[in-house]
N, C-alpha and C. Protein backbone atom coordinates (compact mmCIF):
# COMPACT_ATOMS: atom_id res chain seq x y z
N UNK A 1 104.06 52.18 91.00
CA UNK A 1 104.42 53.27 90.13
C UNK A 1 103.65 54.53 90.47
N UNK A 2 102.75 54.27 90.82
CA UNK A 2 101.98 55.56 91.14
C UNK A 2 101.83 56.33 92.47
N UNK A 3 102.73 55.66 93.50
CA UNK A 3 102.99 55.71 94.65
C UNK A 3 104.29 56.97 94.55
N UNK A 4 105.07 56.53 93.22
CA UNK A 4 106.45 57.20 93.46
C UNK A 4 106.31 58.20 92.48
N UNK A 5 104.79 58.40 91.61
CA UNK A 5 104.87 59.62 90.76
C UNK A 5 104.08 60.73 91.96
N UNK A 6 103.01 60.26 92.68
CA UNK A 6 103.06 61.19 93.81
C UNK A 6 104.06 61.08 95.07
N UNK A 7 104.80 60.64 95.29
CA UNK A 7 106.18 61.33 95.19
C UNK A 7 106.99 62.48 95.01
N UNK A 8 107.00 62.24 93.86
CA UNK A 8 108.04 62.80 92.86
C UNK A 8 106.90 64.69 92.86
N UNK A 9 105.67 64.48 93.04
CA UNK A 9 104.31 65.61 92.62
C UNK A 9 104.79 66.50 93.80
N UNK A 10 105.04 65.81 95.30
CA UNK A 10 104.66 66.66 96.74
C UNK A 10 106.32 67.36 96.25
N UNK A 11 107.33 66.42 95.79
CA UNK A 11 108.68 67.29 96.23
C UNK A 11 109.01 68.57 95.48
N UNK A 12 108.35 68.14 94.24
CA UNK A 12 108.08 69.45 92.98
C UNK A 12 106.80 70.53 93.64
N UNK A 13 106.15 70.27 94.50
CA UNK A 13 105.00 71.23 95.19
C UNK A 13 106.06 71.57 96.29
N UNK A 14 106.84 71.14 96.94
CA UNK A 14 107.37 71.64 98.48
C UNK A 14 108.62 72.70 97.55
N UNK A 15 109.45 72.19 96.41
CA UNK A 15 110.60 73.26 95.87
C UNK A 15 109.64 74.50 95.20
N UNK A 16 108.53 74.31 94.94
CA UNK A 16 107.64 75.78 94.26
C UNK A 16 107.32 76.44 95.24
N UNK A 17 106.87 75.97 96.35
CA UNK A 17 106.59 76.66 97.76
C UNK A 17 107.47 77.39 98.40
N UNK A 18 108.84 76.61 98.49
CA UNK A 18 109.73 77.41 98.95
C UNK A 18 110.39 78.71 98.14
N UNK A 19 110.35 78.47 96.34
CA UNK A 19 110.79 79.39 95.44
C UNK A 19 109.73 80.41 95.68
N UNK A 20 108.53 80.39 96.27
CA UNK A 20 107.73 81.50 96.38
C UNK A 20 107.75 82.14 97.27
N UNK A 21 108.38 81.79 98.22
CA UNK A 21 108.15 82.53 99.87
C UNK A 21 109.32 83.43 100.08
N UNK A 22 108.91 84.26 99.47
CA UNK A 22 109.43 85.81 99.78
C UNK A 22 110.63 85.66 98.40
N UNK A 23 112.06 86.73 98.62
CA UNK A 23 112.53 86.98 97.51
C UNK A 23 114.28 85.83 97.78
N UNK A 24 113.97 85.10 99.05
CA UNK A 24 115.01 84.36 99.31
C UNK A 24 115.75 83.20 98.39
N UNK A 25 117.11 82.93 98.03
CA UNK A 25 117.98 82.23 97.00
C UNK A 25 117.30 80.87 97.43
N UNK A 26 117.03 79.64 96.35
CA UNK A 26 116.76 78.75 96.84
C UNK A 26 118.14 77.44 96.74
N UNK A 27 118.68 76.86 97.11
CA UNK A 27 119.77 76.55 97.07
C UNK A 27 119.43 74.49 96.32
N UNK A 28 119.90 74.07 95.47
CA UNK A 28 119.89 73.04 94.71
C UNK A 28 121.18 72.67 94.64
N UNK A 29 121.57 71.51 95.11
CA UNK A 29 122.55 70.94 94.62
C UNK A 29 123.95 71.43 94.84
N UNK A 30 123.80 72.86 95.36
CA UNK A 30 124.69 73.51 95.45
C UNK A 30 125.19 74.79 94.95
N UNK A 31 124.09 74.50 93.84
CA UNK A 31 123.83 76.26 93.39
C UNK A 31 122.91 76.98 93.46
N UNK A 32 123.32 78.09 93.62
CA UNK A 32 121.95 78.83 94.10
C UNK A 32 120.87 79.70 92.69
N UNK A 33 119.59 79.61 93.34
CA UNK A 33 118.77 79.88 91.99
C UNK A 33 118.06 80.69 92.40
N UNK A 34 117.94 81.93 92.09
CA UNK A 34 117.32 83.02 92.74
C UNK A 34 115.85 83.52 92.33
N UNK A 35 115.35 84.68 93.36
CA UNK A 35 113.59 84.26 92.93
C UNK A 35 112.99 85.41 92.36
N UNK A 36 114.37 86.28 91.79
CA UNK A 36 113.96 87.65 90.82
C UNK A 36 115.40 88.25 90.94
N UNK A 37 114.87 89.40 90.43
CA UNK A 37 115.76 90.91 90.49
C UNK A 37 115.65 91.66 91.56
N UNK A 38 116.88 91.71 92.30
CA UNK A 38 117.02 92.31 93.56
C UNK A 38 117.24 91.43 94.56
N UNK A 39 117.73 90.34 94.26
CA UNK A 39 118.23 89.09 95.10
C UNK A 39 119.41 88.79 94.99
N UNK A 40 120.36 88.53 96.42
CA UNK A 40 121.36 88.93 96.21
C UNK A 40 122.03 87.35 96.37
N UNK A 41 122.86 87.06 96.01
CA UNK A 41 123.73 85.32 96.12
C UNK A 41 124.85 85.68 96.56
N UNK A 42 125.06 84.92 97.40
CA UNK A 42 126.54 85.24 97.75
C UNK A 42 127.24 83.70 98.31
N UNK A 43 128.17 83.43 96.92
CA UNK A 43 128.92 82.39 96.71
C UNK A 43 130.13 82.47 96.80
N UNK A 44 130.72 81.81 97.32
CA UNK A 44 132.30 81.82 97.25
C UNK A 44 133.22 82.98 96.99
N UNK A 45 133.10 83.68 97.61
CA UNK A 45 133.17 85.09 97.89
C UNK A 45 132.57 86.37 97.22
N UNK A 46 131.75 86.02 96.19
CA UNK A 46 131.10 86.78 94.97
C UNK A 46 129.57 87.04 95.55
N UNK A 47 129.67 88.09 95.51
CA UNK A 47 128.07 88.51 95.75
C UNK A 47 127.70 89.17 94.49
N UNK A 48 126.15 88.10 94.22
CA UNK A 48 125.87 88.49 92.88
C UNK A 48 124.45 88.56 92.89
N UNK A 49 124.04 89.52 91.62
CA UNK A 49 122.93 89.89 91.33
C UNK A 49 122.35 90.41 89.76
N UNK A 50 121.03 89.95 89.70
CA UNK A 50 120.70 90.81 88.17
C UNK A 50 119.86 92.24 88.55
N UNK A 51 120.79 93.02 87.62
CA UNK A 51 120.32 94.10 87.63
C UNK A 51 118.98 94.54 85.69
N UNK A 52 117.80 94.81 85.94
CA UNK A 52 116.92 95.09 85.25
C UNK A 52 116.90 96.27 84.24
N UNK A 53 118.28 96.17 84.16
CA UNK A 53 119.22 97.25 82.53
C UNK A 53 119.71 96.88 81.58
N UNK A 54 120.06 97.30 80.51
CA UNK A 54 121.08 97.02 79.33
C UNK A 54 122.53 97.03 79.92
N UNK A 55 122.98 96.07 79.42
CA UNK A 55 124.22 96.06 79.57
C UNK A 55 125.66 97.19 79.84
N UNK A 56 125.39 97.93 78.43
CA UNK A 56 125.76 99.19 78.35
C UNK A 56 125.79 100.58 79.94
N UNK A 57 124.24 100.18 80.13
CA UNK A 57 124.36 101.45 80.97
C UNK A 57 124.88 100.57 82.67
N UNK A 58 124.68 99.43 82.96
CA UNK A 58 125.24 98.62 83.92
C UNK A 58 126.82 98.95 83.95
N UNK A 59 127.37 98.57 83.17
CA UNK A 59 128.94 98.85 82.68
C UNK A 59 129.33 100.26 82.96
N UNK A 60 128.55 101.40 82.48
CA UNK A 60 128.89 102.90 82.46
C UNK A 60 128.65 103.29 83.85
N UNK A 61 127.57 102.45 84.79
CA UNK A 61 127.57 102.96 85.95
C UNK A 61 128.58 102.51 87.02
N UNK A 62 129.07 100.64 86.98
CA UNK A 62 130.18 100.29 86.86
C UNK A 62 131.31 101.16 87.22
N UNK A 63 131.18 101.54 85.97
CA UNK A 63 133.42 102.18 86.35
C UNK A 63 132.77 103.94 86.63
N UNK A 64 131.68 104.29 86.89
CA UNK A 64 131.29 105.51 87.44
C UNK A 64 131.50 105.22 89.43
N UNK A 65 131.09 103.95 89.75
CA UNK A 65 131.42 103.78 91.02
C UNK A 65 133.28 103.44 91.49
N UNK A 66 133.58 102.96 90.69
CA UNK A 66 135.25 102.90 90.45
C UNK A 66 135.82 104.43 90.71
N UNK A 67 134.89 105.39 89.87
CA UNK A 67 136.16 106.90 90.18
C UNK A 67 135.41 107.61 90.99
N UNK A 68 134.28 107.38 91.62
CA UNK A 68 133.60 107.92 92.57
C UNK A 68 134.03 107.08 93.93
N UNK A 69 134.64 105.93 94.17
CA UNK A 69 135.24 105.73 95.23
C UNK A 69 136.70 105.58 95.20
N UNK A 70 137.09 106.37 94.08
CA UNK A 70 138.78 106.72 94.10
C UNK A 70 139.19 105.45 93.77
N UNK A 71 139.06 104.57 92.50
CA UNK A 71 139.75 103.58 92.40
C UNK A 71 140.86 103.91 92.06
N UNK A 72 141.86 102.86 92.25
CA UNK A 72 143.16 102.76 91.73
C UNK A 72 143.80 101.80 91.06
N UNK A 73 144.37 101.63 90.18
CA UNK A 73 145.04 100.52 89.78
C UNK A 73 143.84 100.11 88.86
N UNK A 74 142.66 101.09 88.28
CA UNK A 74 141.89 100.27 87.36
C UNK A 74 142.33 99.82 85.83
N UNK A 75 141.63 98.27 85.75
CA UNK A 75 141.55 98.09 84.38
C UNK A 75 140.25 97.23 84.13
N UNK A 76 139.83 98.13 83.18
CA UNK A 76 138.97 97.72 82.68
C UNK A 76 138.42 96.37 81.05
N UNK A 77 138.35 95.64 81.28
CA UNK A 77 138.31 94.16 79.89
C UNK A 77 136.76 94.14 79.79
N UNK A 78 136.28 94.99 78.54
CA UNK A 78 135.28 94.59 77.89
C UNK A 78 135.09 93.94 76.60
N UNK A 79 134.34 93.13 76.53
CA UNK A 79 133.92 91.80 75.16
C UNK A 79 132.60 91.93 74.85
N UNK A 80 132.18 91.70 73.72
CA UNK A 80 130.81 91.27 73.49
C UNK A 80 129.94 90.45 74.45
N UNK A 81 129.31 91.62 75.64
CA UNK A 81 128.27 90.86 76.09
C UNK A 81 128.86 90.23 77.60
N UNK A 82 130.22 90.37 77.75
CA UNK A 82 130.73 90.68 78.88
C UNK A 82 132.26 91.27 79.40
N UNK A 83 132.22 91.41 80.73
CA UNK A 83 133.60 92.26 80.68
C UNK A 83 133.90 92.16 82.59
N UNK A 84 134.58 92.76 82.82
CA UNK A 84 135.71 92.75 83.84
C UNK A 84 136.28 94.12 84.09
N UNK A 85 136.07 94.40 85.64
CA UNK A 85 136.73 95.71 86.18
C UNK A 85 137.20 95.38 86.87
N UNK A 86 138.96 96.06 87.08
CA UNK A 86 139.43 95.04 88.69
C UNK A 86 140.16 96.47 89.13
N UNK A 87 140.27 96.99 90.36
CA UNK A 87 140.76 98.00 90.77
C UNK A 87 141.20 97.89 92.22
N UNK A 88 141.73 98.38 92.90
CA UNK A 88 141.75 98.86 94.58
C UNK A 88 141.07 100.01 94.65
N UNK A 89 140.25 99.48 96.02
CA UNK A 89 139.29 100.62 96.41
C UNK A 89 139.24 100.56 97.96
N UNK A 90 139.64 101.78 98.92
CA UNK A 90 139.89 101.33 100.11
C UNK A 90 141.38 100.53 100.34
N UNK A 91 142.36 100.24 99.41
CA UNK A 91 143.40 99.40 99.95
C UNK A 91 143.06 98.01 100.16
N UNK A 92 141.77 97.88 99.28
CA UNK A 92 141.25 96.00 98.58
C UNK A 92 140.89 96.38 97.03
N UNK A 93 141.63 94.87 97.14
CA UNK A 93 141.35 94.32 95.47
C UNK A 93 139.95 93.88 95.09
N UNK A 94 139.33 94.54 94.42
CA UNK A 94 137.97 94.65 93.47
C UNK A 94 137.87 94.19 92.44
N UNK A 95 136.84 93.32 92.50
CA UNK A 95 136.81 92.47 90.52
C UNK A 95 135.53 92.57 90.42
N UNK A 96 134.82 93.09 89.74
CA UNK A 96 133.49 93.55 89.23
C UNK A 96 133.22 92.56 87.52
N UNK A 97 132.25 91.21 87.73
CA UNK A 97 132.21 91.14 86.62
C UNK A 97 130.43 91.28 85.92
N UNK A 98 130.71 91.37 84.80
CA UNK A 98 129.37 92.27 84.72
C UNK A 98 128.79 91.03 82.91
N UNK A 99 127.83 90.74 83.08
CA UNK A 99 127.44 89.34 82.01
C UNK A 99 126.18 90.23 81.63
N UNK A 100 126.11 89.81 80.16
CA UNK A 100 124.74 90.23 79.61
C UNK A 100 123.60 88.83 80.09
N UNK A 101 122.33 89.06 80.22
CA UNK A 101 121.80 87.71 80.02
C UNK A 101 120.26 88.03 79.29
N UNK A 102 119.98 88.92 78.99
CA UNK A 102 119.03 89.44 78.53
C UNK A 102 118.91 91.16 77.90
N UNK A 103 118.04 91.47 77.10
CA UNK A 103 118.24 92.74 76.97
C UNK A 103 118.19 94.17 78.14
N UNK A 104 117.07 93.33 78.46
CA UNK A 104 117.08 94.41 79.69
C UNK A 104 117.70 93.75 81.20
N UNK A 105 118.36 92.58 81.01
CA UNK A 105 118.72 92.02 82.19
C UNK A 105 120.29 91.62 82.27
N UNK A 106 121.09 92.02 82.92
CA UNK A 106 122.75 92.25 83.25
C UNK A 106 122.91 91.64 84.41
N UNK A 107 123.57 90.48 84.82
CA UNK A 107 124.28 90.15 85.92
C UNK A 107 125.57 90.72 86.16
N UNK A 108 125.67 91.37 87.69
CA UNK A 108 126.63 91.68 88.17
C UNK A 108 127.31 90.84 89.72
N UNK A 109 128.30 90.67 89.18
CA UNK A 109 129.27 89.46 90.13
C UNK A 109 130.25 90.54 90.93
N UNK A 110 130.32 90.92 92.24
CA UNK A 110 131.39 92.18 92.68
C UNK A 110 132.22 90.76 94.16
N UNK A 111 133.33 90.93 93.53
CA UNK A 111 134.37 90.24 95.29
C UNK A 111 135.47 91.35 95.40
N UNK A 112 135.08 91.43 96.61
CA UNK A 112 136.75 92.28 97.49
C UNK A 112 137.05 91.82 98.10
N UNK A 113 138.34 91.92 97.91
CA UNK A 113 139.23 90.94 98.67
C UNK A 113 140.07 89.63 98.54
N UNK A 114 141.23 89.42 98.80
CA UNK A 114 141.34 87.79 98.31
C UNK A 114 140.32 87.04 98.47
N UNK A 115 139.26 86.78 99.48
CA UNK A 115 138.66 85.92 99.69
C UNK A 115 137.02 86.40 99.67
N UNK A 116 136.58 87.16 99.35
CA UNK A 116 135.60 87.63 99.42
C UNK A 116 135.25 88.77 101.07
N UNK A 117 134.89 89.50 100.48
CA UNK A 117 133.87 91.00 101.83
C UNK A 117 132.16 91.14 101.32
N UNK A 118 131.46 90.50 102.12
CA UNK A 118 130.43 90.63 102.03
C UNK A 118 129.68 91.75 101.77
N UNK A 119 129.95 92.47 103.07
CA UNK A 119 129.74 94.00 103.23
C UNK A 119 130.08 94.94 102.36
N UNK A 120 131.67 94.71 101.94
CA UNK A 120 132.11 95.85 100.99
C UNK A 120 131.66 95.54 99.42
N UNK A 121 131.28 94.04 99.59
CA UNK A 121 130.70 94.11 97.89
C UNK A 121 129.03 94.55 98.04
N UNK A 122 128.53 94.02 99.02
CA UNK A 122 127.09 94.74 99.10
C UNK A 122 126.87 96.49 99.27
N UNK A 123 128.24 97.26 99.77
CA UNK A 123 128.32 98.14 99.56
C UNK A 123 128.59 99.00 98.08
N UNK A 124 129.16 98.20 97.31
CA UNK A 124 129.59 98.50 95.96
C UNK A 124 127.96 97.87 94.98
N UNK A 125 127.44 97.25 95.46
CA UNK A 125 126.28 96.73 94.45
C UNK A 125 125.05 98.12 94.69
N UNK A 126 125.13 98.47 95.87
CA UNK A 126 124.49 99.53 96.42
C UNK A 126 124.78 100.71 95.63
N UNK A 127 125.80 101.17 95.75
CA UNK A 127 126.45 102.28 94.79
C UNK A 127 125.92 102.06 93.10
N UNK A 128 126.31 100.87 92.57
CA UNK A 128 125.63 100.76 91.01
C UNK A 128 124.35 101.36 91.16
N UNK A 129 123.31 100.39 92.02
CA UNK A 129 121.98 100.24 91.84
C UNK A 129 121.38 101.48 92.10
N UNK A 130 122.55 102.56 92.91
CA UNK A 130 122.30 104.10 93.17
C UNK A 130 121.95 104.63 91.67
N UNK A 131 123.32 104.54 91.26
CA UNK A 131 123.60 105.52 89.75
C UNK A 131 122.24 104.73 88.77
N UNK A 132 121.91 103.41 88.74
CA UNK A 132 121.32 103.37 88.13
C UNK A 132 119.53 103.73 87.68
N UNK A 133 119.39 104.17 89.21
CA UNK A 133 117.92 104.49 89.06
C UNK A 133 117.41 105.85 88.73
């Protein structure tokens, strides 16, 4: 028994080691668990991140990058605490979803494209994180 609780001690010391070394996603099971604010995930075509704002002003900067890169076709679905922007931008389909998870902390989820654009959503997370500072 005590063979397999140190064990169980080194694998919980080797996953803290790795959650510390630098600001990189640590990946479990299949989902990814990130090691702050300003870390970016990029899952199944969604590149996502928490941004260190209220909800409110996340959202307002949001659909400020929508008419600052000429969206088209926007609509915007806001709810208590979360909401949905989907537009063409460039001649791709954009879905921006935006989750409260704290007061000062907002996850933002951005995919272009049917299948996900890495680039063009890291380009659009760029643009928020502009307006927002």
């Amino acid at each position: 028994m005590k063979r397999r609780k140190n064990s169980v001690m080194y694998v919980v010391a080797a996953l803290l080691m790795l959650g510390s070394a630098g600001c990189a996603p640590l990946v479990i099971g299949g989902a990814a668990v990130t090691a702050g604010a300003g870390t970016y995930v990029y899952v199944q075509g969604e590149l996502k991140t928490d941004y260190p704002y209220q909800f409110e002003q996340v959202w307002n900067a949001t659909e400020r990058v929508f008419a600052d890169m000429r969206g088209i076709d926007v609509i915007p679905e806001k709810e208590i605490g979360k909401g949905r922007i989907e537009g063409i931008i460039d001649s791709e389909k954009v879905r921006v979803t935006i989750t409260y998870k704290a007061r000062e902390l907002t996850n933002v989820s951005v995919r272009v494209g049917l299948i996900g654009d890495r680039t063009a959503s890291q380009r659009i997370h760029d643009k928020i994180g502009a307006i927002l500072q």
